[in-house]
PDB file of N, CA and C in Angstrom:
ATOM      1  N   UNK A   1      -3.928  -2.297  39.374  1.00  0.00           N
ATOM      2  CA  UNK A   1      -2.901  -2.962  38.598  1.00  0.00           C
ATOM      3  C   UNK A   1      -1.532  -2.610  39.165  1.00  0.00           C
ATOM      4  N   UNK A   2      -0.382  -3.545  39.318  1.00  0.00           N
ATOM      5  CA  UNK A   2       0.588  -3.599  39.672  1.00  0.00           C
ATOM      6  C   UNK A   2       1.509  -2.499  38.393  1.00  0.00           C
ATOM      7  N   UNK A   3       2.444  -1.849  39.336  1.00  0.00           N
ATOM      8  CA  UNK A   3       3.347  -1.143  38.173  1.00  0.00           C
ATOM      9  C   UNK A   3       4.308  -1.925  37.448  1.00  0.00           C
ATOM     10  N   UNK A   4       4.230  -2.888  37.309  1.00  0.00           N
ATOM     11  CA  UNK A   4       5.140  -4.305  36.585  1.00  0.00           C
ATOM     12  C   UNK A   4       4.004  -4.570  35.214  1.00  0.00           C
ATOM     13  N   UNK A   5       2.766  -4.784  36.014  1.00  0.00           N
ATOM     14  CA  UNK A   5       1.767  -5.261  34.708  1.00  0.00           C
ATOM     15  C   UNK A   5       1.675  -4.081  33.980  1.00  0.00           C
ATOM     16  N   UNK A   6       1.552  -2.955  34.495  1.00  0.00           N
ATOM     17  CA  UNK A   6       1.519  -1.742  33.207  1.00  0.00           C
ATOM     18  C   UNK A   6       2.298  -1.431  32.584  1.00  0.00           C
ATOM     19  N   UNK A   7       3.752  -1.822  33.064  1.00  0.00           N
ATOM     20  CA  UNK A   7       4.591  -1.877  32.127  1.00  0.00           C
ATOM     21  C   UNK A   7       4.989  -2.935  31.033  1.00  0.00           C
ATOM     22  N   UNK A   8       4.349  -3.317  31.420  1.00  0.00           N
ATOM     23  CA  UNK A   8       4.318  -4.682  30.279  1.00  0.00           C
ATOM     24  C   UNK A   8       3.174  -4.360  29.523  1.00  0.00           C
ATOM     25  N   UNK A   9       2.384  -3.815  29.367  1.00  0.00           N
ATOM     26  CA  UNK A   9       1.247  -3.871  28.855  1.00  0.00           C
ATOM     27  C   UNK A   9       1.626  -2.638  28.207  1.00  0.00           C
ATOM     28  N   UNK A  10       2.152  -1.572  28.500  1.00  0.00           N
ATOM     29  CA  UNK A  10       2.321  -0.008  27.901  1.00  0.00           C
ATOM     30  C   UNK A  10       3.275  -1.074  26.914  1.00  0.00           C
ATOM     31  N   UNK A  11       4.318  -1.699  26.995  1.00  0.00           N
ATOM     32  CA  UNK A  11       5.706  -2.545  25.969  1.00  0.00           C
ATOM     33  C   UNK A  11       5.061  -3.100  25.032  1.00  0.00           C
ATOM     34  N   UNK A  12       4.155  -3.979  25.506  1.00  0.00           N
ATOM     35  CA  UNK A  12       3.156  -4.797  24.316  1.00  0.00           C
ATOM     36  C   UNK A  12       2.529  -3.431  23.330  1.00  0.00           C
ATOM     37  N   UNK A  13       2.117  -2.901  24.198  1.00  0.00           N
ATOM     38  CA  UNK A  13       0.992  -1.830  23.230  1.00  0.00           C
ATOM     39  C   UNK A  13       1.682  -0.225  22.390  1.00  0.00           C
ATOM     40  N   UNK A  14       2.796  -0.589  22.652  1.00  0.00           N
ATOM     41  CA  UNK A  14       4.262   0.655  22.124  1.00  0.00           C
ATOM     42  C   UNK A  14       4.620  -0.004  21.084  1.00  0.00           C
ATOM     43  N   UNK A  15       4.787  -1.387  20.933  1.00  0.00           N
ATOM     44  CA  UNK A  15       5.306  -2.448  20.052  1.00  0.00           C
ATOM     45  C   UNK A  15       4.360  -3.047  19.278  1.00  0.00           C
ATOM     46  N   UNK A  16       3.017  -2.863  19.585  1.00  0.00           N
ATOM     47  CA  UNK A  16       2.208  -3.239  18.308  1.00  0.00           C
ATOM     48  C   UNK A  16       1.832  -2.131  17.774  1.00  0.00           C
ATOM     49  N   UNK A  17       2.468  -0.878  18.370  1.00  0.00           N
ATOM     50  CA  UNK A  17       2.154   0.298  17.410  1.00  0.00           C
ATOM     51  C   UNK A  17       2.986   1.068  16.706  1.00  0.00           C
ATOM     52  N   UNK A  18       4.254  -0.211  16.960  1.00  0.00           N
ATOM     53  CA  UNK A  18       4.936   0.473  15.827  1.00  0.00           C
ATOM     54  C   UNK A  18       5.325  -0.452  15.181  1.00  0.00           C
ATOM     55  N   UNK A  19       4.269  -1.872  14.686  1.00  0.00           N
ATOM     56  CA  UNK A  19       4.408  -2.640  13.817  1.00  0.00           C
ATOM     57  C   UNK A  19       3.288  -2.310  12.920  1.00  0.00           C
ATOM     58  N   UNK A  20       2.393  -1.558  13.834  1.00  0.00           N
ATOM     59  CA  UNK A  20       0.752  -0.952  12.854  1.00  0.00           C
ATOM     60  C   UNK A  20       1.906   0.265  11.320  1.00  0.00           C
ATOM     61  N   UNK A  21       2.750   1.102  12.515  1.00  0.00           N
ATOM     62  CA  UNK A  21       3.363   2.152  11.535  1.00  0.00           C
ATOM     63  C   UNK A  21       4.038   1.814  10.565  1.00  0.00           C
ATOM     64  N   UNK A  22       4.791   0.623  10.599  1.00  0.00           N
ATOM     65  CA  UNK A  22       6.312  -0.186   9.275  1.00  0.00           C
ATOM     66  C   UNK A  22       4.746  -0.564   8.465  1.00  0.00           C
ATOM     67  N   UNK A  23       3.858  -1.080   8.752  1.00  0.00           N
ATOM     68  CA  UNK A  23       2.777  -1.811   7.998  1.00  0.00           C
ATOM     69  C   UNK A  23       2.312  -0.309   6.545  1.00  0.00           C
ATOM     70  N   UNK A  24       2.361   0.868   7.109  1.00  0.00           N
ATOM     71  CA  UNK A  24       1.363   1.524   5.778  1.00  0.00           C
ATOM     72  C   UNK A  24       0.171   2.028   5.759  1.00  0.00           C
ATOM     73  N   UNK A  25       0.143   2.684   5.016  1.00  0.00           N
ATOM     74  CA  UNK A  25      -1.556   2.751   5.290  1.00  0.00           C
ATOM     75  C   UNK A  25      -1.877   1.665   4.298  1.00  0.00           C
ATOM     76  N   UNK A  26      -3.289   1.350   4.693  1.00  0.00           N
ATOM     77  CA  UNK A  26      -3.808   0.149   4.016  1.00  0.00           C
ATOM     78  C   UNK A  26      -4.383   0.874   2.564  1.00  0.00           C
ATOM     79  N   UNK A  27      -3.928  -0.245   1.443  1.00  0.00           N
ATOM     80  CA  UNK A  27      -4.736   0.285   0.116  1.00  0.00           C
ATOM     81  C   UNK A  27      -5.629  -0.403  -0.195  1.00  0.00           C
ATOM     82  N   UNK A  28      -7.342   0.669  -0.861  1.00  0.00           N
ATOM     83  CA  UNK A  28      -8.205   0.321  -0.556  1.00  0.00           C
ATOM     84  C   UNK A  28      -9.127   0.548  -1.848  1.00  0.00           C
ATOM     85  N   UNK A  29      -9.715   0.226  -2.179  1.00  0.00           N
ATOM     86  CA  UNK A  29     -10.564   0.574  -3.586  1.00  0.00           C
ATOM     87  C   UNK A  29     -12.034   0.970  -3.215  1.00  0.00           C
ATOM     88  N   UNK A  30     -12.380   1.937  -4.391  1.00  0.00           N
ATOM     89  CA  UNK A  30     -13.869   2.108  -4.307  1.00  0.00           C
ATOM     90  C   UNK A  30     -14.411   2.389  -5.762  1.00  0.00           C
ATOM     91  N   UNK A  31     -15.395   2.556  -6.176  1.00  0.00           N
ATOM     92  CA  UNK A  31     -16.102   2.946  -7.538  1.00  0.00           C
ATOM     93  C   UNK A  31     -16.271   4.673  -7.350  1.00  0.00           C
ATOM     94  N   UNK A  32     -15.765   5.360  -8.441  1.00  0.00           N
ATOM     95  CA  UNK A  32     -15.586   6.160  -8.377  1.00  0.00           C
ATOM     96  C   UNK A  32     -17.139   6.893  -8.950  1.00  0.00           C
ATOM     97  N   UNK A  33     -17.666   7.676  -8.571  1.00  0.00           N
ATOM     98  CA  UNK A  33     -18.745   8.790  -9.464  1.00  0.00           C
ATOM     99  C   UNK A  33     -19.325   7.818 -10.802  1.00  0.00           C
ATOM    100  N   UNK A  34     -18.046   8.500 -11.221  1.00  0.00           N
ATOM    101  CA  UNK A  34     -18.171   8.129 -12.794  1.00  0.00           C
ATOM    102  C   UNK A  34     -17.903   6.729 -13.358  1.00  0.00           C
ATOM    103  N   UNK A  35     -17.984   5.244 -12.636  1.00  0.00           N
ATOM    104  CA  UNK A  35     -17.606   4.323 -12.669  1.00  0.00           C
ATOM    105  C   UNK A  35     -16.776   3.326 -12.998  1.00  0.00           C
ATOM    106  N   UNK A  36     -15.454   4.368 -12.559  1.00  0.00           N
ATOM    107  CA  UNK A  36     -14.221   3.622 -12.630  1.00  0.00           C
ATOM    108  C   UNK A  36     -14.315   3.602 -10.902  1.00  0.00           C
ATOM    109  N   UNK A  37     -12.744   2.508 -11.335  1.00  0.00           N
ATOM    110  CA  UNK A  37     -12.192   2.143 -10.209  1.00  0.00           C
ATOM    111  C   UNK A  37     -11.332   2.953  -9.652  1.00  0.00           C
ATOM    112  N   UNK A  38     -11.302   3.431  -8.422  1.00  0.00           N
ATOM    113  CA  UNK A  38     -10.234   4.218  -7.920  1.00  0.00           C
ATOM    114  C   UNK A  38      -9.502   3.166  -6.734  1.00  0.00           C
ATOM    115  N   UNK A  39      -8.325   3.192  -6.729  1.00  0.00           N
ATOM    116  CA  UNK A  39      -7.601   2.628  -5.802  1.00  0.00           C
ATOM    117  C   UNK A  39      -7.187   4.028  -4.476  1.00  0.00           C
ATOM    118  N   UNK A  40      -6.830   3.650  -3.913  1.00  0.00           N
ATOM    119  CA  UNK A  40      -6.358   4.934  -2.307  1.00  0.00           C
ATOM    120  C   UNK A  40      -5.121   3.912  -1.767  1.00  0.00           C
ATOM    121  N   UNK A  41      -4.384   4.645  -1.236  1.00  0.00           N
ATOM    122  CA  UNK A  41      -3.422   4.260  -0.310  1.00  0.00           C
ATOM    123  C   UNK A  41      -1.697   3.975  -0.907  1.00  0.00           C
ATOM    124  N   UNK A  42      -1.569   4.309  -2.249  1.00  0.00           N
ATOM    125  CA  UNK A  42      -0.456   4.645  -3.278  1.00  0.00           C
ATOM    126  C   UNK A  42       0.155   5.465  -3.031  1.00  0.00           C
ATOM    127  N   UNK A  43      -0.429   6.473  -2.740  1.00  0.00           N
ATOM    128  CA  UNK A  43       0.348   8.134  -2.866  1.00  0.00           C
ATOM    129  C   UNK A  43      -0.824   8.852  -2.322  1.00  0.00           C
ATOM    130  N   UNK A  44      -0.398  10.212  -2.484  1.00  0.00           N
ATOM    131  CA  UNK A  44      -0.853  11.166  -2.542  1.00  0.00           C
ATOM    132  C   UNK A  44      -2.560  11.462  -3.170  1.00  0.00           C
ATOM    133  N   UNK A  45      -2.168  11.109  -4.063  1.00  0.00           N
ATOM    134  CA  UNK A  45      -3.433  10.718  -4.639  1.00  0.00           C
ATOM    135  C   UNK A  45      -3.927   9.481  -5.303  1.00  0.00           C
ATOM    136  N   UNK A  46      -5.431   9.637  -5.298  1.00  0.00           N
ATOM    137  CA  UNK A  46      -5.775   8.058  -5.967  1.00  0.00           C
ATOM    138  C   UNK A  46      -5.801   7.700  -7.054  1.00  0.00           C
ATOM    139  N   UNK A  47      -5.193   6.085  -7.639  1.00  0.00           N
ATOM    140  CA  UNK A  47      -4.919   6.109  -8.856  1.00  0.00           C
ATOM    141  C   UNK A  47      -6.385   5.841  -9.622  1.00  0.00           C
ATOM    142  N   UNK A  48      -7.001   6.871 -10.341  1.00  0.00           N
ATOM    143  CA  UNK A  48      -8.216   5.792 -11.053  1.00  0.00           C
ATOM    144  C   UNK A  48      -8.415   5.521 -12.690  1.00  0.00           C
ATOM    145  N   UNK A  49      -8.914   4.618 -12.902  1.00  0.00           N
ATOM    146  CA  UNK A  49      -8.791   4.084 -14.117  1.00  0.00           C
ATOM    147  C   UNK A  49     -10.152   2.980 -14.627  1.00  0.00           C
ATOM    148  N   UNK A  50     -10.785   3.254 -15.681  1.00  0.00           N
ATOM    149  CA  UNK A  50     -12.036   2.195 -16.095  1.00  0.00           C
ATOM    150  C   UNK A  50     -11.965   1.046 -16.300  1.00  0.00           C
ATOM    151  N   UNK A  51     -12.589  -0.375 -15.486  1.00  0.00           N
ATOM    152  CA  UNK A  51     -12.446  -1.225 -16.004  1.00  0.00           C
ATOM    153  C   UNK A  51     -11.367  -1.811 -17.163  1.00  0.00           C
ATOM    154  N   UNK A  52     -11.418  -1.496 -18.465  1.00  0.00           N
ATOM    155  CA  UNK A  52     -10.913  -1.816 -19.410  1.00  0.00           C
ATOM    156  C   UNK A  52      -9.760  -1.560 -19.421  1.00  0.00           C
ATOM    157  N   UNK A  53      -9.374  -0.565 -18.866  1.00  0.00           N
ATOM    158  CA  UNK A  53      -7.840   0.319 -18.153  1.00  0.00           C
ATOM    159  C   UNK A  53      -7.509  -1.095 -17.657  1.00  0.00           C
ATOM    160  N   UNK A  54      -7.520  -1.518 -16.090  1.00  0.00           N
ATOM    161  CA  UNK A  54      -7.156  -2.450 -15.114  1.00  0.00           C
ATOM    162  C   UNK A  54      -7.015  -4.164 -15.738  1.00  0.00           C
ATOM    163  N   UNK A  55      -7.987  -3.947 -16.375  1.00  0.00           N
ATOM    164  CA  UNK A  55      -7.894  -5.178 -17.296  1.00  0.00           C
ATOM    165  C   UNK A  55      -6.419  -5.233 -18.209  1.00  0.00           C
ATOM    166  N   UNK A  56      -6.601  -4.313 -18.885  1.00  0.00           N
ATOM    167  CA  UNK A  56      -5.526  -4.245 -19.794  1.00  0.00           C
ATOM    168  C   UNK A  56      -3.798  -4.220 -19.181  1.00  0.00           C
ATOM    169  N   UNK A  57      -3.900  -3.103 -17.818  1.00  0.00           N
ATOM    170  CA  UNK A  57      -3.023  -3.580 -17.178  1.00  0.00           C
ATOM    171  C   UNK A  57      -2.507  -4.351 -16.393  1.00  0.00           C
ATOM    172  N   UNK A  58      -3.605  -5.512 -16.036  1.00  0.00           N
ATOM    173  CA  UNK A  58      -3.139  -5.974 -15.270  1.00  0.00           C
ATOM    174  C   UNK A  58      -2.996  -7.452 -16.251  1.00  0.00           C
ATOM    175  N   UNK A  59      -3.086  -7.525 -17.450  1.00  0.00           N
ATOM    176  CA  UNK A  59      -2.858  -8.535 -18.579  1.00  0.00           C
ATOM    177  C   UNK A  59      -1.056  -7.824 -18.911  1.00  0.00           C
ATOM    178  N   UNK A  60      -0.863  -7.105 -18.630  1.00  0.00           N
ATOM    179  CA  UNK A  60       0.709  -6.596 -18.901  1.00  0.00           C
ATOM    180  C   UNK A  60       1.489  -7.191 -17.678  1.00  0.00           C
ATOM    181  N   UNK A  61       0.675  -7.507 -17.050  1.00  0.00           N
ATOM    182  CA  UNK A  61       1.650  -7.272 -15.173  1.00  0.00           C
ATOM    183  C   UNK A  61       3.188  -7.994 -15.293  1.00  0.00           C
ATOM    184  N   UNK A  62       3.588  -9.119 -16.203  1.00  0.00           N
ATOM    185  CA  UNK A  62       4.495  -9.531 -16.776  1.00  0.00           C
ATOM    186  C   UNK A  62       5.663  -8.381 -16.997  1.00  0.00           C
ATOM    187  N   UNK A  63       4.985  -8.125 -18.764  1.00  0.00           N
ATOM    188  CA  UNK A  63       6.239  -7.398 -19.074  1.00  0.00           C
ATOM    189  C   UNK A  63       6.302  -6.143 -18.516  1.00  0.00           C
ATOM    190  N   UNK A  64       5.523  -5.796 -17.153  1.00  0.00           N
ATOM    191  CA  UNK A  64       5.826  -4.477 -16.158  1.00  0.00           C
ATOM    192  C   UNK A  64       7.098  -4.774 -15.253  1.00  0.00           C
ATOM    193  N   UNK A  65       6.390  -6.496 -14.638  1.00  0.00           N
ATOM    194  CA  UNK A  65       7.573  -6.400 -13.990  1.00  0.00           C
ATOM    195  C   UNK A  65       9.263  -6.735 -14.727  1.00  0.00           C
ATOM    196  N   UNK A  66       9.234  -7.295 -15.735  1.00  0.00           N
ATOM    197  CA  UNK A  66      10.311  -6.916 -16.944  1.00  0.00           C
ATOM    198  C   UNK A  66      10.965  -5.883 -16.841  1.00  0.00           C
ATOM    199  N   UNK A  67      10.386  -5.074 -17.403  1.00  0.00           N
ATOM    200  CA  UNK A  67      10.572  -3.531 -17.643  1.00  0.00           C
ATOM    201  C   UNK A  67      11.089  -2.993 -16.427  1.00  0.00           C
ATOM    202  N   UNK A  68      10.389  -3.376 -15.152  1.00  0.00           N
ATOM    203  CA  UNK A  68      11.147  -2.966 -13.981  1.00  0.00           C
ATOM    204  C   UNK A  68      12.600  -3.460 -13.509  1.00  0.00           C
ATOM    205  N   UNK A  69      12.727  -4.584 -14.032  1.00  0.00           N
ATOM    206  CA  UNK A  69      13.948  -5.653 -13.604  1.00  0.00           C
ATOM    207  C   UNK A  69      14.894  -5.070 -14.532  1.00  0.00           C
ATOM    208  N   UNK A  70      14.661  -4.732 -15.764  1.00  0.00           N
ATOM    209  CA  UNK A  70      15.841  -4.239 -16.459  1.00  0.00           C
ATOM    210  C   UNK A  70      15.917  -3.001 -16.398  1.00  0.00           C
ATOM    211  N   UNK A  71      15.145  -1.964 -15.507  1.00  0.00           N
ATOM    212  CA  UNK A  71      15.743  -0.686 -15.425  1.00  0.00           C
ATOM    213  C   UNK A  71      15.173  -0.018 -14.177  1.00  0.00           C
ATOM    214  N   UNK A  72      15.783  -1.365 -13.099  1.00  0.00           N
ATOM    215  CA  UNK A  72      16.636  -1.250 -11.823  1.00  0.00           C
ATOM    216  C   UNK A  72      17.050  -0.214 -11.433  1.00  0.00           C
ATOM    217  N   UNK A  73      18.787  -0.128 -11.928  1.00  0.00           N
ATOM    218  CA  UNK A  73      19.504   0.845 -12.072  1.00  0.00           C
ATOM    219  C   UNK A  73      18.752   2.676 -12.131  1.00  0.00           C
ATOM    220  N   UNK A  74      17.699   2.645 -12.263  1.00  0.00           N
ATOM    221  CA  UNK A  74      17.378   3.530 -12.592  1.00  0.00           C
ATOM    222  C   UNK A  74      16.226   4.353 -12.095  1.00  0.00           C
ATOM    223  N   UNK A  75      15.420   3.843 -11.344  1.00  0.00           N
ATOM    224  CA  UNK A  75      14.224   3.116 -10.604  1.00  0.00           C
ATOM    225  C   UNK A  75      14.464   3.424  -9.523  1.00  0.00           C
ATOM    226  N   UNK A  76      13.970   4.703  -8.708  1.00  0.00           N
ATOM    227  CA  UNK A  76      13.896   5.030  -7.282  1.00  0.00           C
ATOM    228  C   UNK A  76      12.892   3.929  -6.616  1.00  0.00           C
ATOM    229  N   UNK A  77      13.018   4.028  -5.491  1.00  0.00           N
ATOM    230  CA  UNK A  77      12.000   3.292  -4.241  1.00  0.00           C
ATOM    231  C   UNK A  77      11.441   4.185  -3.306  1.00  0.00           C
ATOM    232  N   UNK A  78      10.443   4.193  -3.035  1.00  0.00           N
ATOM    233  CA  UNK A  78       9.984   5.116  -2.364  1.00  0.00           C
ATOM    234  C   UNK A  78       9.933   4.643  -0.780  1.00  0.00           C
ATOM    235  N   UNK A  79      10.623   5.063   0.077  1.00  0.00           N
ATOM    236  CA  UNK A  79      10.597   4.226   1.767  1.00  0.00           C
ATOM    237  C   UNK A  79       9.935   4.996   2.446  1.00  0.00           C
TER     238      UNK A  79
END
C-alpha cells in the first residue's frame, strides 16, 4: 500500500472513531433475575423496574416532559 492510501484510510478510520465516541454507549435492556426490566447504558448503574413500573411511567411520559420544561432553570445536563 502506498503511504497516501494509508493515510487516508488511518483519516477515515480516526474519524469514524470519534463519531463511534460523541455516539455513547449504547442503551440496552435485559430481564432481570427477578423479572423486571433492567435498562444499562444511563449511568452508572442500571435502572430497573417491574413491568407495571414502565407501564405506569411511560403513561406519564407527557407530564415528565412538562415537569422538565418548567423546571429548566433548574435541571442540570449531564455531557
Amino acid at each position: 500500500m502506498s503511504d497516501e492510501v494509508e493515510n487516508d484510510e488511518l483519516a477515515r478510520l480516526r474519524k469514524e472513531n470519534e463519531a463511534l465516541k460523541k455516539r455513547g454507549p449504547a442503551v440496552r435492556m435485559k430481564v432481570s433475575e427477578k423479572g423486571a426490566v433492567s435498562v444499562y447504558g444511563m449511568g452508572r448503574f442500571p435502572v430497573t423496574l417491574y413491568k407495571e413500573q414502565w407501564l405506569r411511567l411511560l403513561d406519564m411520559s407527557s407530564e415528565i416532559r412538562d415537569f422538565i420544561a418548567a423546571n429548566e432553570s433548574q435541571l442540570k445536563a449531564k455531557e
